[in-house]
N, C-alpha and C. Protein backbone atom coordinates (compact mmCIF):
# COMPACT_ATOMS: atom_id res chain seq x y z
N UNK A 1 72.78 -13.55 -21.33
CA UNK A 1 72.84 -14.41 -22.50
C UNK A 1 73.40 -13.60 -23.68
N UNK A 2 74.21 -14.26 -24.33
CA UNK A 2 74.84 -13.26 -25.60
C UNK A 2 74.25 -13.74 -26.87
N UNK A 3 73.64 -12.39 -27.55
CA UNK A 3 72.80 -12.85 -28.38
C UNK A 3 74.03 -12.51 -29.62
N UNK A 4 73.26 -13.65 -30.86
CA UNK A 4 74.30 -13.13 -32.18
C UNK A 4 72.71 -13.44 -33.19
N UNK A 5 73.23 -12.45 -34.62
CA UNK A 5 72.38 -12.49 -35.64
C UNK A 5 73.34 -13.14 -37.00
N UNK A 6 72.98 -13.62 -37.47
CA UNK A 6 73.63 -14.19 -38.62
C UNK A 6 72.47 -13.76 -40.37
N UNK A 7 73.00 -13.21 -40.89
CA UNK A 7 72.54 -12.95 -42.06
C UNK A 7 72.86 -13.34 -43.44
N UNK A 8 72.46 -13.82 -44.17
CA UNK A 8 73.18 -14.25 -45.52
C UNK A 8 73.04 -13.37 -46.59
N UNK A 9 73.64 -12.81 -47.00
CA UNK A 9 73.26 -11.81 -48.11
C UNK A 9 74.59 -11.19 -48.90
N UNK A 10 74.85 -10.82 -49.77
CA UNK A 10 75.35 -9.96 -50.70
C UNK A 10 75.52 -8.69 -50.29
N UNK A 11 74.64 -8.04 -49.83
CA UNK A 11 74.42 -6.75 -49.56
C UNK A 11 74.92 -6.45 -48.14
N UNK A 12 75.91 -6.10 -48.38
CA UNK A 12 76.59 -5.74 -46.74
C UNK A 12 75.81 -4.50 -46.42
N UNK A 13 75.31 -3.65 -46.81
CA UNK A 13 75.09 -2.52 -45.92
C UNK A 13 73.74 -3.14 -45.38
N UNK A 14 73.13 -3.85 -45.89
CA UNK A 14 71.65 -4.40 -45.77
C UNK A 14 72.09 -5.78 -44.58
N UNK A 15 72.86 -6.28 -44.69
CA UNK A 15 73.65 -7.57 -43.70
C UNK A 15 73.74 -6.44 -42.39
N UNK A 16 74.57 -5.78 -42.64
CA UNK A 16 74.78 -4.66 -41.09
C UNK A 16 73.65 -4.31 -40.72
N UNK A 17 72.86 -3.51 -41.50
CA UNK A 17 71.29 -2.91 -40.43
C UNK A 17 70.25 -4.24 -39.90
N UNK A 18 70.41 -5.18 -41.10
CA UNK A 18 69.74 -5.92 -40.52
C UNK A 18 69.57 -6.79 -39.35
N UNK A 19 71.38 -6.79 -38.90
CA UNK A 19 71.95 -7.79 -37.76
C UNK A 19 71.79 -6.91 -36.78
N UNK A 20 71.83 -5.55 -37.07
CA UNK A 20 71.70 -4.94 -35.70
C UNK A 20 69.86 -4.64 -35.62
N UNK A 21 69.20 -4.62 -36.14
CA UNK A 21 67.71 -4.43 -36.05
C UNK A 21 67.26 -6.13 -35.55
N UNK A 22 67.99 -7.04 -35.62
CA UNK A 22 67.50 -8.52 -34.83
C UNK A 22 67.73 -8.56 -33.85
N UNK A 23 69.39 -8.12 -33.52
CA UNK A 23 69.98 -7.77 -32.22
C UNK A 23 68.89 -7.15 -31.48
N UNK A 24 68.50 -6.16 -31.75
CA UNK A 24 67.46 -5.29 -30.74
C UNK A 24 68.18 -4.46 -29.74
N UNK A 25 69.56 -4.38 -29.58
CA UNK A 25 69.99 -3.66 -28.84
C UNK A 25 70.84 -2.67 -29.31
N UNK A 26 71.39 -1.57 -28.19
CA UNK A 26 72.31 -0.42 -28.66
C UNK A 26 73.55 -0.34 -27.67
N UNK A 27 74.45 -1.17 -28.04
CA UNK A 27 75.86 -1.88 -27.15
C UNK A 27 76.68 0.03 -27.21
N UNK A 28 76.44 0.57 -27.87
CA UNK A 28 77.39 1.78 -27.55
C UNK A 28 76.40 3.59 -27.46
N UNK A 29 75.39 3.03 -26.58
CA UNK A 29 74.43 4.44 -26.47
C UNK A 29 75.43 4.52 -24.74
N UNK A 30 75.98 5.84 -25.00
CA UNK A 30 76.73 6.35 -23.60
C UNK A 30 78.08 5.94 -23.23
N UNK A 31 78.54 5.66 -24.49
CA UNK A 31 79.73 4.94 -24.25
C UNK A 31 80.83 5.61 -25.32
N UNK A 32 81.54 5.89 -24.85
CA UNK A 32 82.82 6.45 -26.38
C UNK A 32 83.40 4.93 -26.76
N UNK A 33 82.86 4.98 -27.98
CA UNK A 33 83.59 3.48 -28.96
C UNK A 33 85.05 3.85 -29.96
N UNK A 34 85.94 2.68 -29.47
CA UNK A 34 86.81 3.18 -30.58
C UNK A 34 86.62 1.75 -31.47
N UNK A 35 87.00 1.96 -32.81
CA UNK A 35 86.42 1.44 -33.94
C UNK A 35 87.71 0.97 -34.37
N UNK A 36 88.09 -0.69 -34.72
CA UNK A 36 89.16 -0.25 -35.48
C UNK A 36 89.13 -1.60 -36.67
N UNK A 37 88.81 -1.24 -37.75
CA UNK A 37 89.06 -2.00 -38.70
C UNK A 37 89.89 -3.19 -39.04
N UNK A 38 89.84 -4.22 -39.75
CA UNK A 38 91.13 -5.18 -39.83
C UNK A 38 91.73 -4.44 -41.15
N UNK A 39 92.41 -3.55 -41.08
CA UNK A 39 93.03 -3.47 -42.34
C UNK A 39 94.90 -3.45 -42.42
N UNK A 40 94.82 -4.81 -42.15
CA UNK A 40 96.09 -5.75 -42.43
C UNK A 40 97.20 -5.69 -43.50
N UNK A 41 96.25 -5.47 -44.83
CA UNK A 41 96.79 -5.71 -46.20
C UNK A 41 95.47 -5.30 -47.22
N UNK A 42 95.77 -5.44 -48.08
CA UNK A 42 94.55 -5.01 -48.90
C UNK A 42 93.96 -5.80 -50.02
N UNK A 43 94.25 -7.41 -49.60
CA UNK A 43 93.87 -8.39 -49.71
C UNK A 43 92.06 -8.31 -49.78
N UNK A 44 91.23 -9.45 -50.97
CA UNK A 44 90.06 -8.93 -50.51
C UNK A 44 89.52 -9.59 -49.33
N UNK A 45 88.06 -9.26 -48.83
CA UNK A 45 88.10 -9.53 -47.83
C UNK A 45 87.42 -11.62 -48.09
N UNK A 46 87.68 -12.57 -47.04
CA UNK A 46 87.72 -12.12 -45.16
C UNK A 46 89.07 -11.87 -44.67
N UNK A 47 90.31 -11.45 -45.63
CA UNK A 47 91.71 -11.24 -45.47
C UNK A 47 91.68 -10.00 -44.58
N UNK A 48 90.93 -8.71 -45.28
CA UNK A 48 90.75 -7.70 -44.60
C UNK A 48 89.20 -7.44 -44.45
N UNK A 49 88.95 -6.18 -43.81
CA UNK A 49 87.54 -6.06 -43.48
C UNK A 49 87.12 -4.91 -45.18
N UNK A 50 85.85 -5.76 -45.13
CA UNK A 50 85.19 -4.99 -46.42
C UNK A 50 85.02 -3.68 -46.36
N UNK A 51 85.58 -2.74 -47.45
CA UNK A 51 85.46 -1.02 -47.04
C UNK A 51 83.79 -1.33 -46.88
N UNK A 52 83.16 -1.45 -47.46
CA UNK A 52 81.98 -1.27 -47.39
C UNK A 52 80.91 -2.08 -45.74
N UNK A 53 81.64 -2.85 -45.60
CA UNK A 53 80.95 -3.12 -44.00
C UNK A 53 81.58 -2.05 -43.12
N UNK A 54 82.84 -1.82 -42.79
CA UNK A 54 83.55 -0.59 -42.84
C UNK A 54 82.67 0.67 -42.17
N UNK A 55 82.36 0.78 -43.77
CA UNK A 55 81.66 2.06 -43.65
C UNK A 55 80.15 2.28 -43.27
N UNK A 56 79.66 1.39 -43.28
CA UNK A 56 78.13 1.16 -43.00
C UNK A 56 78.18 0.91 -40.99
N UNK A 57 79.51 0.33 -40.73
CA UNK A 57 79.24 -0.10 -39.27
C UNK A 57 79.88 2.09 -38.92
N UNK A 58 80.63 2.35 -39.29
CA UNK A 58 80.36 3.68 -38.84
C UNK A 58 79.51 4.13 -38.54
N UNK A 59 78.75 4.38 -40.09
CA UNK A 59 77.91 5.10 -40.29
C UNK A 59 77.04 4.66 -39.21
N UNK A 60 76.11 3.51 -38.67
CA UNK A 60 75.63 2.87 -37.39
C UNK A 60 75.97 3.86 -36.03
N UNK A 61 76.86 2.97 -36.10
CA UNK A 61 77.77 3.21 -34.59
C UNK A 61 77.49 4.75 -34.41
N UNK A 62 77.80 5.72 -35.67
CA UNK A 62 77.54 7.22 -35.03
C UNK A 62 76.01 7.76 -34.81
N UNK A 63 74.81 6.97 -35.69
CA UNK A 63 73.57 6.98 -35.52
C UNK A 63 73.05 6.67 -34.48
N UNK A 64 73.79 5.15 -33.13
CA UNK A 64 73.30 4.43 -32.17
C UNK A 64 74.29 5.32 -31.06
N UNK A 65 74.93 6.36 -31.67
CA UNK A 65 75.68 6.36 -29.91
C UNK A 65 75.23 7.66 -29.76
N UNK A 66 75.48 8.20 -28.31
CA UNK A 66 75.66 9.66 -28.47
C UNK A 66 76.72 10.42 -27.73
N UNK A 67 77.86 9.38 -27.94
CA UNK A 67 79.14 9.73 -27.52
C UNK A 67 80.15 10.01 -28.80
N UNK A 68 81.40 9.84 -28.55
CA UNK A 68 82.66 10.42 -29.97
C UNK A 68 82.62 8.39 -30.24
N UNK A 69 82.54 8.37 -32.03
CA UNK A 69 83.32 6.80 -31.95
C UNK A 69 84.66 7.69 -32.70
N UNK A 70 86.08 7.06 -32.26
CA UNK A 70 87.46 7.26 -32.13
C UNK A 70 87.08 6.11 -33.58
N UNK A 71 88.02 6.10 -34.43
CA UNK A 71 88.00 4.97 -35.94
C UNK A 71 89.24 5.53 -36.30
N UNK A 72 90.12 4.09 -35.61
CA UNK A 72 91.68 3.77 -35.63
C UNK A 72 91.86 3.21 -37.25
N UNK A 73 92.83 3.83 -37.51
CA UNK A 73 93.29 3.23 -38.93
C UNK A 73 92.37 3.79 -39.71
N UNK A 74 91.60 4.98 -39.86
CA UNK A 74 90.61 5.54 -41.05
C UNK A 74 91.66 6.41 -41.86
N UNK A 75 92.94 6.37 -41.50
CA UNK A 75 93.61 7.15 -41.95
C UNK A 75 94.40 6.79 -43.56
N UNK A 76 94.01 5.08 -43.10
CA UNK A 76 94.33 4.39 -44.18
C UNK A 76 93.57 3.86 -45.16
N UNK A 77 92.05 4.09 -45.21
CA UNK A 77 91.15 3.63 -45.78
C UNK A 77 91.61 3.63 -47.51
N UNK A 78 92.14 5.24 -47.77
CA UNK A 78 92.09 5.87 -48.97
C UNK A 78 93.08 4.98 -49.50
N UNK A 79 94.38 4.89 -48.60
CA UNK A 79 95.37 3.80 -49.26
C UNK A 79 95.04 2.46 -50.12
N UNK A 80 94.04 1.62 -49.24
CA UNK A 80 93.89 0.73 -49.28
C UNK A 80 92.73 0.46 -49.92
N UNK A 81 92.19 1.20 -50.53
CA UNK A 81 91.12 1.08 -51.22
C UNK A 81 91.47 1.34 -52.63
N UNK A 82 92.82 2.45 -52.47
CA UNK A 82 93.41 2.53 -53.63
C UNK A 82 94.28 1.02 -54.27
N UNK A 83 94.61 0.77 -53.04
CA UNK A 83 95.58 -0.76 -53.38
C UNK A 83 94.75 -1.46 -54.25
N UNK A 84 93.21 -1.36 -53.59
CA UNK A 84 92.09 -2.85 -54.13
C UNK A 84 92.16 -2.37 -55.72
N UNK A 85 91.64 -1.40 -55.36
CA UNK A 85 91.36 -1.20 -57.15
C UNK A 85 92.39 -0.96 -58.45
N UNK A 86 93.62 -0.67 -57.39
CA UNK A 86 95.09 -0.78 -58.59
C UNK A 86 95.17 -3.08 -58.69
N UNK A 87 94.70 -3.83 -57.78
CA UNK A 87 94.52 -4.66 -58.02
C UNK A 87 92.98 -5.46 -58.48
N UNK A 88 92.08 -4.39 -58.75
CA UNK A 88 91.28 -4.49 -59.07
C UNK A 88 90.02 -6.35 -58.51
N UNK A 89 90.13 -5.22 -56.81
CA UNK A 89 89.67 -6.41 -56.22
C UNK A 89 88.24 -5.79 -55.46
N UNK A 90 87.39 -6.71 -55.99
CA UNK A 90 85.87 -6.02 -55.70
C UNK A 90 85.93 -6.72 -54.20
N UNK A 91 85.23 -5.18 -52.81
CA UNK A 91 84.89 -6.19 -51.73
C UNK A 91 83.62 -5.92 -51.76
């Protein structure tokens, strides 16, 4: 059965721990995860993915695994975070 958590909140880093603490499970303990962001454009989000969910599902993912997570496109974070805020777009 595939379980999903749905959260309503403001607080993305608090939305992420919390969906995975309902979940109850650990989808990447023994597993090498590669990670890869929607970062499309630097549009705010649901255009692109929020730096800040972003960074909180890392931060996770390297706490729940105990393998390498690979995080495709982190190369561009700095770009595109620079984009938001030269357009001064809160995610």
């Amino acid at each position: 059965m595939t379980k999903i958590a749905v959260i309503s909140t403001k607080d993305r880093v608090y939305g992420i721990n919390k969906s995975l603490e309902l979940l109850g499970i650990n989808p990447v303990k023994g597993k090498h995860v590669i990670f890869k962001p929607n970062f499309n454009t630097a549009d705010p989000p649901p255009a692109s993915s929020s730096m800040e969910t972003v960074q909180q599902l890392i931060i996770k993912l390297k706490e729940m695994g105990d393998e390498p997570i690979t995080e495709t496109l982190i190369e561009n974070i700095e770009f595109i975070k620079g984009e938001m805020e030269k357009r001064q777009i809160n995610n």
